[in-house]
Protein backbone atom coordinates (compact mmCIF):
# COMPACT_ATOMS: atom_id res chain seq x y z
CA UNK A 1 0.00 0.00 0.00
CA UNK A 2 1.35 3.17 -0.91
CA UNK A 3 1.19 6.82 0.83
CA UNK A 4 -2.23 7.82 -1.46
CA UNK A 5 -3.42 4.64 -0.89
CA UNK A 6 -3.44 4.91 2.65
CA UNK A 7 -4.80 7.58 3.28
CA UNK A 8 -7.07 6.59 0.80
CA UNK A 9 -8.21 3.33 2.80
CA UNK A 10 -8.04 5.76 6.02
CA UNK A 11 -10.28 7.89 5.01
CA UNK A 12 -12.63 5.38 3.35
CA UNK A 13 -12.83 3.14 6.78
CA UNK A 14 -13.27 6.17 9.20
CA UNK A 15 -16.45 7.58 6.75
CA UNK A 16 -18.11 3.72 7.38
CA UNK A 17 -17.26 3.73 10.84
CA UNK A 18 -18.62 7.21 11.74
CA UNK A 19 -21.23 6.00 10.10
CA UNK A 20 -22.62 2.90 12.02
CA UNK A 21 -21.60 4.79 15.24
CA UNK A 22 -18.66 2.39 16.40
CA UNK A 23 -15.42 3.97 18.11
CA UNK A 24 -12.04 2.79 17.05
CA UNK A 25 -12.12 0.34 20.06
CA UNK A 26 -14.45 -1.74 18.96
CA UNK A 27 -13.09 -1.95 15.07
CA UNK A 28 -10.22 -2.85 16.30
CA UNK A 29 -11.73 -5.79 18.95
CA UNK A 30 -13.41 -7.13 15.64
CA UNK A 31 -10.42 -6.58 13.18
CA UNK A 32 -7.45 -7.43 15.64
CA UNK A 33 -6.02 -4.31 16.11
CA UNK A 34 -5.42 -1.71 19.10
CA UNK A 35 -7.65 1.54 19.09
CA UNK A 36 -4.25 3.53 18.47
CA UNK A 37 -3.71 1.04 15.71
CA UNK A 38 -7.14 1.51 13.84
CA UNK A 39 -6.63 5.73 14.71
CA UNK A 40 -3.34 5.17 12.62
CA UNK A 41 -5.10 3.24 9.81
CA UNK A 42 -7.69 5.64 9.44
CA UNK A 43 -5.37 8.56 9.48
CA UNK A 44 -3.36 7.03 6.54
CA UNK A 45 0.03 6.47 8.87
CA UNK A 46 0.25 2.69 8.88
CA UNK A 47 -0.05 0.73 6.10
CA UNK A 48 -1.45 -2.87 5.83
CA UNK A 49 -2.22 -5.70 3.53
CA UNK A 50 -5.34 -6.03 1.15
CA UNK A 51 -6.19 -8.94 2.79
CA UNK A 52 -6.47 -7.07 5.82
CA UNK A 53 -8.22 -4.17 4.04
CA UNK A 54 -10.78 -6.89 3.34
CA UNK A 55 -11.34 -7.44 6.90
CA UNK A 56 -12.03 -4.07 7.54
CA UNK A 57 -14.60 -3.87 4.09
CA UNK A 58 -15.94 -6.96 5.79
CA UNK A 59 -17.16 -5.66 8.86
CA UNK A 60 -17.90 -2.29 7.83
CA UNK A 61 -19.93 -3.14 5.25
CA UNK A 62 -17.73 -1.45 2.38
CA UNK A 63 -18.24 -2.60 -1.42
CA UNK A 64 -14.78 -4.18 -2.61
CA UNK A 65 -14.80 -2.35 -5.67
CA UNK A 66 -14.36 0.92 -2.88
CA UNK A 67 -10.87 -0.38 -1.60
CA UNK A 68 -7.78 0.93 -3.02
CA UNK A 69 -6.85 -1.36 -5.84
CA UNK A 70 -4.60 -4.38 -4.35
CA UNK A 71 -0.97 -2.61 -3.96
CA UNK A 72 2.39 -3.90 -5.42
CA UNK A 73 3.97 -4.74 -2.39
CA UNK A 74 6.48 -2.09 -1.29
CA UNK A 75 10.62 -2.20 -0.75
CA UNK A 76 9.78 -1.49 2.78
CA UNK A 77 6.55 -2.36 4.54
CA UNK A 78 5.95 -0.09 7.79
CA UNK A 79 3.37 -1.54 10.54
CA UNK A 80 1.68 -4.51 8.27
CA UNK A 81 1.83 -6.63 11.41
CA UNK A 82 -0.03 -5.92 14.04
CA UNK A 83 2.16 -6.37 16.76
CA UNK A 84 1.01 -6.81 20.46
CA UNK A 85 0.39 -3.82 22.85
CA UNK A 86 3.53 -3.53 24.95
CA UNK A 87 5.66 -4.04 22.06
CA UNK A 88 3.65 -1.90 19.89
CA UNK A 89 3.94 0.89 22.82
CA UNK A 90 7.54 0.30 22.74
CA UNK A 91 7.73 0.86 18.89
CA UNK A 92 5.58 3.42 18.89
CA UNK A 93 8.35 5.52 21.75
CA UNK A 94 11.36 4.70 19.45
CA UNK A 95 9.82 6.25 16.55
CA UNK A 96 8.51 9.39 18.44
CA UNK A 97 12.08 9.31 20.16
CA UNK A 98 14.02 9.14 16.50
CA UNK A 99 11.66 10.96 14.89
CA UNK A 100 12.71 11.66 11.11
CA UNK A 101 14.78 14.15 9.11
CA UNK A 102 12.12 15.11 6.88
CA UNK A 103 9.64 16.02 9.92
CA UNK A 104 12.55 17.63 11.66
CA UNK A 105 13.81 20.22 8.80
CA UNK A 106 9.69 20.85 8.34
CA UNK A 107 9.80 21.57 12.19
CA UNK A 108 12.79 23.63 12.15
CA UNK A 109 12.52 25.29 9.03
CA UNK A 110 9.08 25.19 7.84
CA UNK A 111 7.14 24.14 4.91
CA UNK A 112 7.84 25.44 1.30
CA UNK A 113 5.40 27.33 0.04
CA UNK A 114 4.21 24.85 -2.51
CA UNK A 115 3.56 22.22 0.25
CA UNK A 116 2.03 24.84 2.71
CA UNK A 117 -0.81 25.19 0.26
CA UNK A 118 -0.81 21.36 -0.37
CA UNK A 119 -4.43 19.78 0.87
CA UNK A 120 -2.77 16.55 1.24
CA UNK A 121 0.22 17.94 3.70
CA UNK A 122 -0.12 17.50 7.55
CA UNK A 123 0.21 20.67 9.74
CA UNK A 124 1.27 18.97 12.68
CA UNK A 125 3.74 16.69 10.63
CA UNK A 126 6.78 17.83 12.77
CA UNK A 127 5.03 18.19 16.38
CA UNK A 128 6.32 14.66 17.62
CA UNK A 129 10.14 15.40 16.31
CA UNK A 130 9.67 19.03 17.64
CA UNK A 131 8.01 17.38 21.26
CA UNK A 132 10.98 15.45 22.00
CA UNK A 133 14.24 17.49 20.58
CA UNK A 134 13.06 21.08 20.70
CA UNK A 135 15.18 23.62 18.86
CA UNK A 136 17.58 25.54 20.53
CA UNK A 137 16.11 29.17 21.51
CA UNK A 138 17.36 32.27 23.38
CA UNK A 139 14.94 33.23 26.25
CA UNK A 140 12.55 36.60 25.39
CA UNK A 141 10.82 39.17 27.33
CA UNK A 142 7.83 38.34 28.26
CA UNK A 143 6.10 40.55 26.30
CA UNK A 144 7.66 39.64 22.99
CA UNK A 145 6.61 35.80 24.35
CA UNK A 146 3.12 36.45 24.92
CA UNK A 147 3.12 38.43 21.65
CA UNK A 148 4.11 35.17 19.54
CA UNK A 149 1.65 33.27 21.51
CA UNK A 150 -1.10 35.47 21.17
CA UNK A 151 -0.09 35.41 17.08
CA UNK A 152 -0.28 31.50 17.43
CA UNK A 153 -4.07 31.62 19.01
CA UNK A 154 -4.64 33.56 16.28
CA UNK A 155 -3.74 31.55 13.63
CA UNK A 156 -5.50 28.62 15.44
CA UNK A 157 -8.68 30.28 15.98
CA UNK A 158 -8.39 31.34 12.23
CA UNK A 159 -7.72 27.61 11.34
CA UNK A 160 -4.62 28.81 9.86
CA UNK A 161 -3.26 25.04 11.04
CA UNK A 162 0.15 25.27 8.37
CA UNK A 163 1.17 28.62 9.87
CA UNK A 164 0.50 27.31 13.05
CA UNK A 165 2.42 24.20 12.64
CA UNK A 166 5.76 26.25 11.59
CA UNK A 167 5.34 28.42 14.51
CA UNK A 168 4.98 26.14 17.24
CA UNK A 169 8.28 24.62 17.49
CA UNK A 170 10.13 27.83 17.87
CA UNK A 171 7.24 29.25 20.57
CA UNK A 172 7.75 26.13 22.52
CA UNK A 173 11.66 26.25 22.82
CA UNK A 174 11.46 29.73 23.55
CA UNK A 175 8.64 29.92 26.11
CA UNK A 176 10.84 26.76 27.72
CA UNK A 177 13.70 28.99 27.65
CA UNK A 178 12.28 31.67 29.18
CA UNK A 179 10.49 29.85 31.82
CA UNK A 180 13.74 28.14 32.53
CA UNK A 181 15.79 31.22 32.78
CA UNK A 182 13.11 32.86 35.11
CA UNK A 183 11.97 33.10 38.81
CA UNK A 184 9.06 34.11 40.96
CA UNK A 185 6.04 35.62 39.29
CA UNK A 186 7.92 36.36 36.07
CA UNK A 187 8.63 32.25 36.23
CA UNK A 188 4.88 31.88 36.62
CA UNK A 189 3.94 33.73 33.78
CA UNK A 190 5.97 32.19 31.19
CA UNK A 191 4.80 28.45 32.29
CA UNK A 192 1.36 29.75 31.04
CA UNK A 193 2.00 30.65 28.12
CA UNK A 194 4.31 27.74 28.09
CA UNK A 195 1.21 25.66 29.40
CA UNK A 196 -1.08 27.53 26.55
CA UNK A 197 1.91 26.54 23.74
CA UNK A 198 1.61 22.74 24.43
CA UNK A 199 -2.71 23.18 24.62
CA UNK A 200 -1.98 24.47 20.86
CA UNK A 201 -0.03 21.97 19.98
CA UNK A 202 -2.38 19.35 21.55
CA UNK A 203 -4.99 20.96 19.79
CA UNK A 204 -3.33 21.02 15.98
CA UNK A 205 -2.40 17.68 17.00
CA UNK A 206 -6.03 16.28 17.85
CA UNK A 207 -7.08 17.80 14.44
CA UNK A 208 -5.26 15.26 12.77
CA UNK A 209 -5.47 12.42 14.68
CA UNK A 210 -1.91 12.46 16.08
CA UNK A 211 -0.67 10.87 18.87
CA UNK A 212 1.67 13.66 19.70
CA UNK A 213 -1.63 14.57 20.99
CA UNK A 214 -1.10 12.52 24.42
CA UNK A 215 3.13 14.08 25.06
CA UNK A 216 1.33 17.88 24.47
CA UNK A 217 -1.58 17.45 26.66
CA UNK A 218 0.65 15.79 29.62
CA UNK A 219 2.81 18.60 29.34
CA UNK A 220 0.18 20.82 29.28
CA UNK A 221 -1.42 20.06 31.97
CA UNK A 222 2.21 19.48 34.04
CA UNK A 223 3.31 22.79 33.27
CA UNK A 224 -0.16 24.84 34.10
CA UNK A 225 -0.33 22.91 37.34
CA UNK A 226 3.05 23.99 37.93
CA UNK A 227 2.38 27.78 37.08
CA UNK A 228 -0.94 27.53 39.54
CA UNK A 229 -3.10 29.18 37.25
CA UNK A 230 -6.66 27.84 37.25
CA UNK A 231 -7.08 29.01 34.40
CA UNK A 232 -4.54 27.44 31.95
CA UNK A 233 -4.85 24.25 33.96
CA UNK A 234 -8.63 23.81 33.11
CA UNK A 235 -7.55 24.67 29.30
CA UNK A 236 -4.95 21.83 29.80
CA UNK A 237 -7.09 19.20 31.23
CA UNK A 238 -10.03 20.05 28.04
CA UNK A 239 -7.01 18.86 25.58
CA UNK A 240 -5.68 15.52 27.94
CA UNK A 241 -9.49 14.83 28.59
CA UNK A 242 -9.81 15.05 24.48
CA UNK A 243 -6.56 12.90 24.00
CA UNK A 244 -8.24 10.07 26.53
CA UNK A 245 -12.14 10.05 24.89
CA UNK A 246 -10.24 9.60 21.22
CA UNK A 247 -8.11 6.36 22.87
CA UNK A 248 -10.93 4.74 24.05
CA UNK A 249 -11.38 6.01 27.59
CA UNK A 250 -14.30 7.99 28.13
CA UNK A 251 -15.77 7.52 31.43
CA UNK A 252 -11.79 8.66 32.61
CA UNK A 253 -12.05 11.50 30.65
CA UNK A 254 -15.54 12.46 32.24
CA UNK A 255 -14.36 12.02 35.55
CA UNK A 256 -11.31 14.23 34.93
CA UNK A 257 -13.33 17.15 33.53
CA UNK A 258 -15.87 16.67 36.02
CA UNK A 259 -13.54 16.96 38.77
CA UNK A 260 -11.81 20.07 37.54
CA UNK A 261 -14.83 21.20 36.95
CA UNK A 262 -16.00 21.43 41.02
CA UNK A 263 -12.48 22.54 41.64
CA UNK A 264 -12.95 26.09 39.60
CA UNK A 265 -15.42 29.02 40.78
CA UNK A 266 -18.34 29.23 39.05
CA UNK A 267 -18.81 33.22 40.34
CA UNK A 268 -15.40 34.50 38.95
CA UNK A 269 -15.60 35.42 35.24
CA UNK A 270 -13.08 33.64 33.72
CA UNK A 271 -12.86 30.15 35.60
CA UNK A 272 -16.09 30.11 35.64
CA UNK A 273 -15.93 29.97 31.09
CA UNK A 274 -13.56 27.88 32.01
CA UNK A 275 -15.97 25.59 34.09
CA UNK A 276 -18.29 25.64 31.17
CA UNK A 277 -15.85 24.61 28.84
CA UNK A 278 -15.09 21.71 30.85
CA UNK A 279 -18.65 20.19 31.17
CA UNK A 280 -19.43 20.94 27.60
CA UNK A 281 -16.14 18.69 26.84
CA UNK A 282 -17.72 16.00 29.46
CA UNK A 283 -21.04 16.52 28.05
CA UNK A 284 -20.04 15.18 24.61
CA UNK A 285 -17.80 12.89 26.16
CA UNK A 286 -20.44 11.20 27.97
CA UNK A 287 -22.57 11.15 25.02
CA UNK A 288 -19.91 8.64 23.13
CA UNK A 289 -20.49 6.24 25.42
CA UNK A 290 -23.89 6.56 25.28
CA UNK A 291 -24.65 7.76 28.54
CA UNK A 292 -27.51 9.99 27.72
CA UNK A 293 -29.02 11.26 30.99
CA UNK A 294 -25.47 12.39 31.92
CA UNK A 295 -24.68 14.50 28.98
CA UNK A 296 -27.73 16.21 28.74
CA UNK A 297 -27.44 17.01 31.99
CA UNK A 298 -23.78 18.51 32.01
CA UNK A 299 -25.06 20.26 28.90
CA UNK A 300 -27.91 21.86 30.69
CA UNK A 301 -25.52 22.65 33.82
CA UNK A 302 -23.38 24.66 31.02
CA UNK A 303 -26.05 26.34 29.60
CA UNK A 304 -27.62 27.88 33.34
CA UNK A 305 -24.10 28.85 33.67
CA UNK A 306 -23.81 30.60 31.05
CA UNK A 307 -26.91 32.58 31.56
CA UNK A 308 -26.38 33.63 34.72
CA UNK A 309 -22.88 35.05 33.30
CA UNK A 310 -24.65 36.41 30.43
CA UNK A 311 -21.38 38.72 28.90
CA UNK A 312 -19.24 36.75 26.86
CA UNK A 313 -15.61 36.13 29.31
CA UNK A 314 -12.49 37.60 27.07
CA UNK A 315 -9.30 35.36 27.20
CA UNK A 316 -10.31 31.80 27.05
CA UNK A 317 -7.62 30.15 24.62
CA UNK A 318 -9.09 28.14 22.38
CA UNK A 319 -12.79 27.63 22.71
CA UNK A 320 -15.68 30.38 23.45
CA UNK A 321 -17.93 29.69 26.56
CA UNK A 322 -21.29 31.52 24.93
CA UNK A 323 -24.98 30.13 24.44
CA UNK A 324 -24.23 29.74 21.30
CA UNK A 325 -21.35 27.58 21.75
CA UNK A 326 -24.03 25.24 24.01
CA UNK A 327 -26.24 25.05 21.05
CA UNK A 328 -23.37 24.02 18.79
CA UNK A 329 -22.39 21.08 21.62
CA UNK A 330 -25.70 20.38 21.98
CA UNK A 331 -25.85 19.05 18.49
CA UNK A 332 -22.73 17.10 18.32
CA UNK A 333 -24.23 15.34 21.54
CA UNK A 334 -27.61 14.60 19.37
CA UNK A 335 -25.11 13.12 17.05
CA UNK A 336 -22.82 11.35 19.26
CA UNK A 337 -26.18 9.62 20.91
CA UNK A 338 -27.31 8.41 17.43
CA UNK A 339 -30.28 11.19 17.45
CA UNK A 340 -28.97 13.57 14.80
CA UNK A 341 -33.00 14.55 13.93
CA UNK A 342 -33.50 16.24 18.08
CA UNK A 343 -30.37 18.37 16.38
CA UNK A 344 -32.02 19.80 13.50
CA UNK A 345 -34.82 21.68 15.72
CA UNK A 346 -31.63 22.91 17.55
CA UNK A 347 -30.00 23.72 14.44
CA UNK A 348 -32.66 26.29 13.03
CA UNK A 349 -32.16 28.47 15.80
CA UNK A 350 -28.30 28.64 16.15
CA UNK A 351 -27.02 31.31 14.41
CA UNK A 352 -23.70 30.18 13.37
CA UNK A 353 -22.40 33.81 12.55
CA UNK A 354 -22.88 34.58 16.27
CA UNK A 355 -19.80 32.56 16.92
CA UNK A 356 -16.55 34.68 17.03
CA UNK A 357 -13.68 32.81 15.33
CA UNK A 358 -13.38 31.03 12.07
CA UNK A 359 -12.68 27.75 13.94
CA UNK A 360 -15.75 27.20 16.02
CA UNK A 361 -17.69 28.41 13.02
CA UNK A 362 -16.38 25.90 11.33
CA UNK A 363 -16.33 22.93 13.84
CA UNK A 364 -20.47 23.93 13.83
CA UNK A 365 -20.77 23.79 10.31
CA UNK A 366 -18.86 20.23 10.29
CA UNK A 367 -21.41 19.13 13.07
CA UNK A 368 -24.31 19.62 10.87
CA UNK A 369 -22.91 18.37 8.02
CA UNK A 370 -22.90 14.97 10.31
CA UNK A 371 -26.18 15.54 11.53
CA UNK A 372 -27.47 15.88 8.02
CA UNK A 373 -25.62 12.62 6.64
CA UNK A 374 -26.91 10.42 9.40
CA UNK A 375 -30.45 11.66 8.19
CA UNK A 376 -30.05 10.67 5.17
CA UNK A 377 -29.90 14.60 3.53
CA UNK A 378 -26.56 14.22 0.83
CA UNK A 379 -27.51 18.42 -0.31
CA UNK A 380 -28.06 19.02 3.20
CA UNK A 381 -24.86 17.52 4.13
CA UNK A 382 -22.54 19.31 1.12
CA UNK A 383 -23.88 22.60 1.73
CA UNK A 384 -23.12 22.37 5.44
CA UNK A 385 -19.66 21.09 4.06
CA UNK A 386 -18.79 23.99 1.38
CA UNK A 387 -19.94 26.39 4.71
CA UNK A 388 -16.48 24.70 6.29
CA UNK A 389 -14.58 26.28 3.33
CA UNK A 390 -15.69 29.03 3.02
CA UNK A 391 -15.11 29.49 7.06
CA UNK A 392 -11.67 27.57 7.31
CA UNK A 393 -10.56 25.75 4.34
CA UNK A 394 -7.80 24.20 6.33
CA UNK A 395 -10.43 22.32 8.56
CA UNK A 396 -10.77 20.24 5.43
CA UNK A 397 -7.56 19.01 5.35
CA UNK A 398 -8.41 16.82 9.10
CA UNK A 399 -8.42 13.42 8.18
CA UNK A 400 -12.52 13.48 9.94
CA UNK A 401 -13.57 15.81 7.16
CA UNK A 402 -11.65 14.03 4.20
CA UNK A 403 -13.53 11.25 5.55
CA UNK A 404 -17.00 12.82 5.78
CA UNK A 405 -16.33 14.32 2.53
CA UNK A 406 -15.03 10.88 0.85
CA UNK A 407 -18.24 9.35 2.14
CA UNK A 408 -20.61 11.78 0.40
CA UNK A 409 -18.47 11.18 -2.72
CA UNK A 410 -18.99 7.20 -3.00
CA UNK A 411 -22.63 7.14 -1.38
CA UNK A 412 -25.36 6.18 -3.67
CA UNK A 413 -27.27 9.07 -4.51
CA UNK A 414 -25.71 11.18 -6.98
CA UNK A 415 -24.29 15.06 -5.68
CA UNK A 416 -22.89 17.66 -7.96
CA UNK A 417 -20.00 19.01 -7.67
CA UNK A 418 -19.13 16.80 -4.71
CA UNK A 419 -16.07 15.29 -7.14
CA UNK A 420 -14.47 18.46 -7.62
CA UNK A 421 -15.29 19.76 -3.86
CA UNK A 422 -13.08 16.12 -3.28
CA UNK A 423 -10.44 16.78 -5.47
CA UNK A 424 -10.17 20.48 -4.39
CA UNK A 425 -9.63 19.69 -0.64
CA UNK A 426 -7.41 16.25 -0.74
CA UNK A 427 -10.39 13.76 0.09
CA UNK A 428 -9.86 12.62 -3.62
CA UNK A 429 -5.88 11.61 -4.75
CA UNK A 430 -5.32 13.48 -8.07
């Protein structure tokens, strides 16, 4: 299996899974693989077998004539075995310990222009090499620091994911630097932005299904908790709690967010958005394990909490704590708990535009685009997917939207201009 082919297959397994509900856990309990195995299939990183393919088309229900056609078999196969989980762990350290040259220059140096405007290249390509042998950096002010963090929010919240990915590795070494070189309050300071650096980085990572993911949000969470600011910590346990649902441990990452929850004050302004943050997070965490009555309840606890706060709270990192921002969780729980039709009355009365950054517009716009496609609605479901571009176009790079988007392009019913909308944003190998 080649590198197209892959991700390919990824994408093409992911769209049938989504679709019948089932989390990478159990896949991989039918298919003999690990949940971090089956997250690496689907995000076109480990290649296998078409024998093994079949398995998958098997059990998901995928027409043969939908697989990648059977590969010439390659001068060096990575990952065809599945290998048991202690030695797969181990493997899986060497490599993010090694790292490669190619993600390391892209780290270090950047992405040429002509692959920054790729579809098919991976923002957060370097983060693991970049993780685990950060560049060499001078310590800054910590003004100039917080200015080149507040830059990288930016570009997240813009879903400017390529710009991001360049500038994290330098904003890491040098917030590290600067903490390091630092003492009392000023040593506080720079662990949170420090502590907000890795929540970006666990956050680009997360978009693409990487397991850098789980080495950001650890040191995320380490370094907030060092710093003592309630803030940054509740930021930092949202991206672990994240990390844990997509491996398979939910009711962990429920407790977690619950817990830090109780531990912030609901009557101060800011941890209080933070609170809300947290049991919207646990909300739709619950609801993937199908434990309704608890995630409509955390929703509803979020949404009298944001109420009584009624102003929206300025300085939350990464994610808004607003009414709207309930409504757009409440319909990725309707999703997650297999009712995608209680969305759509939630749906017509969200105003989408009310939301205040490019990325949450667009994580709303991918939600409904879900909803839609579970109901059956392939118009419904495109239009709610050309919204995504026109918000973020880099959202549709995330191997999730490839695969949403590769699904509407092999389902029965005929859409126009779904091919080109495909081709366009890397779902479809040109």
């Amino acid at each position: 299996m080649d590198v197209r082919s892959a991700r390919e297959f990824g994408a093409l397994i992911r769209g049938a899974r989504c679709a019948r509900r089932l989390t990478q856990t159990q896949v991989g309990a039918a298919c003999g693989y690990s949940p971090s195995a089956v997250s690496r299939i689907e995000a076109g990183l480990m290649h296998i077998d078409y024998a093994r393919m079949m398995q998958f088309a098997a059990f998901l229900g995928i027409a043969p004539d939908r697989l990648p056609s059977a590969p010439v078999p390659p001068r060096r196969v990575v990952d065809t075995v599945e290998r048991p989980a202690d030695e797969e762990d181990a493997v899986r350290r060497r490599e993010l310990l090694t790292g490669a040259l190619a993600a390391g220059a892209t780290a270090a140096f950047g992405a040429s222009p002509a692959n920054a405007a790729s579809p098919t290249v991976d923002p957060a390509a370097g983060l693991e090499d970049t993780l685990f042998h950060l560049p060499l950096a001078s310590p800054l002010r910590l003004e100039r620091l917080s200015r080149q963090a507040a830059r990288a929010r930016t570009d997240f919240r813009a879903a400017r994911y390529t710009a991001l990915g360049r500038a994290l590795p330098g904003l890491l070494a040098a917030a590290t630097a600067t903490r390091e070189t630092s003492a009392g309050r000023a040593r506080e300071q720079a662990g949170v932005v420090l502590a907000r650096s890795y929540v970006l980085a666990a956050e680009l990572a997360l978009k693409q299904h990487h397991d850098a993911a789980w080495v950001a949000a650890d040191r995320a969470l380490a370094t907030a908790r060092a710093s003592g600011h309630p803030v940054s910590i509740g930021e930092a346990t949202r991206v672990l709690a994240i990390t844990m649902r997509r491996s398979g441990r939910s009711p962990a990452a429920v407790r977690l967010l619950t817990r830090e929850a109780s531990d912030l004050d609901a009557a101060q302004a800011q941890t209080g958005a933070v609170r809300t943050t947290l049991l919207l997070t646990a909300a739709y965490t619950a609801a993937t394990e199908g434990d309704r009555a608890t995630a409509l309840n955390l929703l509803d606890e979020a949404a009298e909490e944001t109420d009584r706060r009624r102003a929206t709270v300025p300085g939350l990192f990464t994610v808004d704590a607003t009414q709207t921002q309930v409504d757009g969780y409440r319909i990725t729980v309707l999703n997650a708990l297999g009712t995608p039709d209680e969305g759509v009355k939630v749906f017509t009365r969200l105003n989408v535009d009310r939301m205040s950054t490019p990325e949450r517009r667009a994580r709303t716009w991918t939600d409904a685009a879900r909803m839609w496609r579970a109901l059956g609605d392939s118009q419904q479901t495109f239009a709610a997917l050309r919204r995504v571009e026109q918000e973020a176009p880099q959202e549709l790079r995330r191997p999730a939207l490839r695969a949403l988007t590769s699904d509407l392009l092999y389902a029965p019913a005929r859409v126009p201009g779904i091919r080109e909308f495909a081709a366009r944003t890397g779902a479809l190998p040109v």
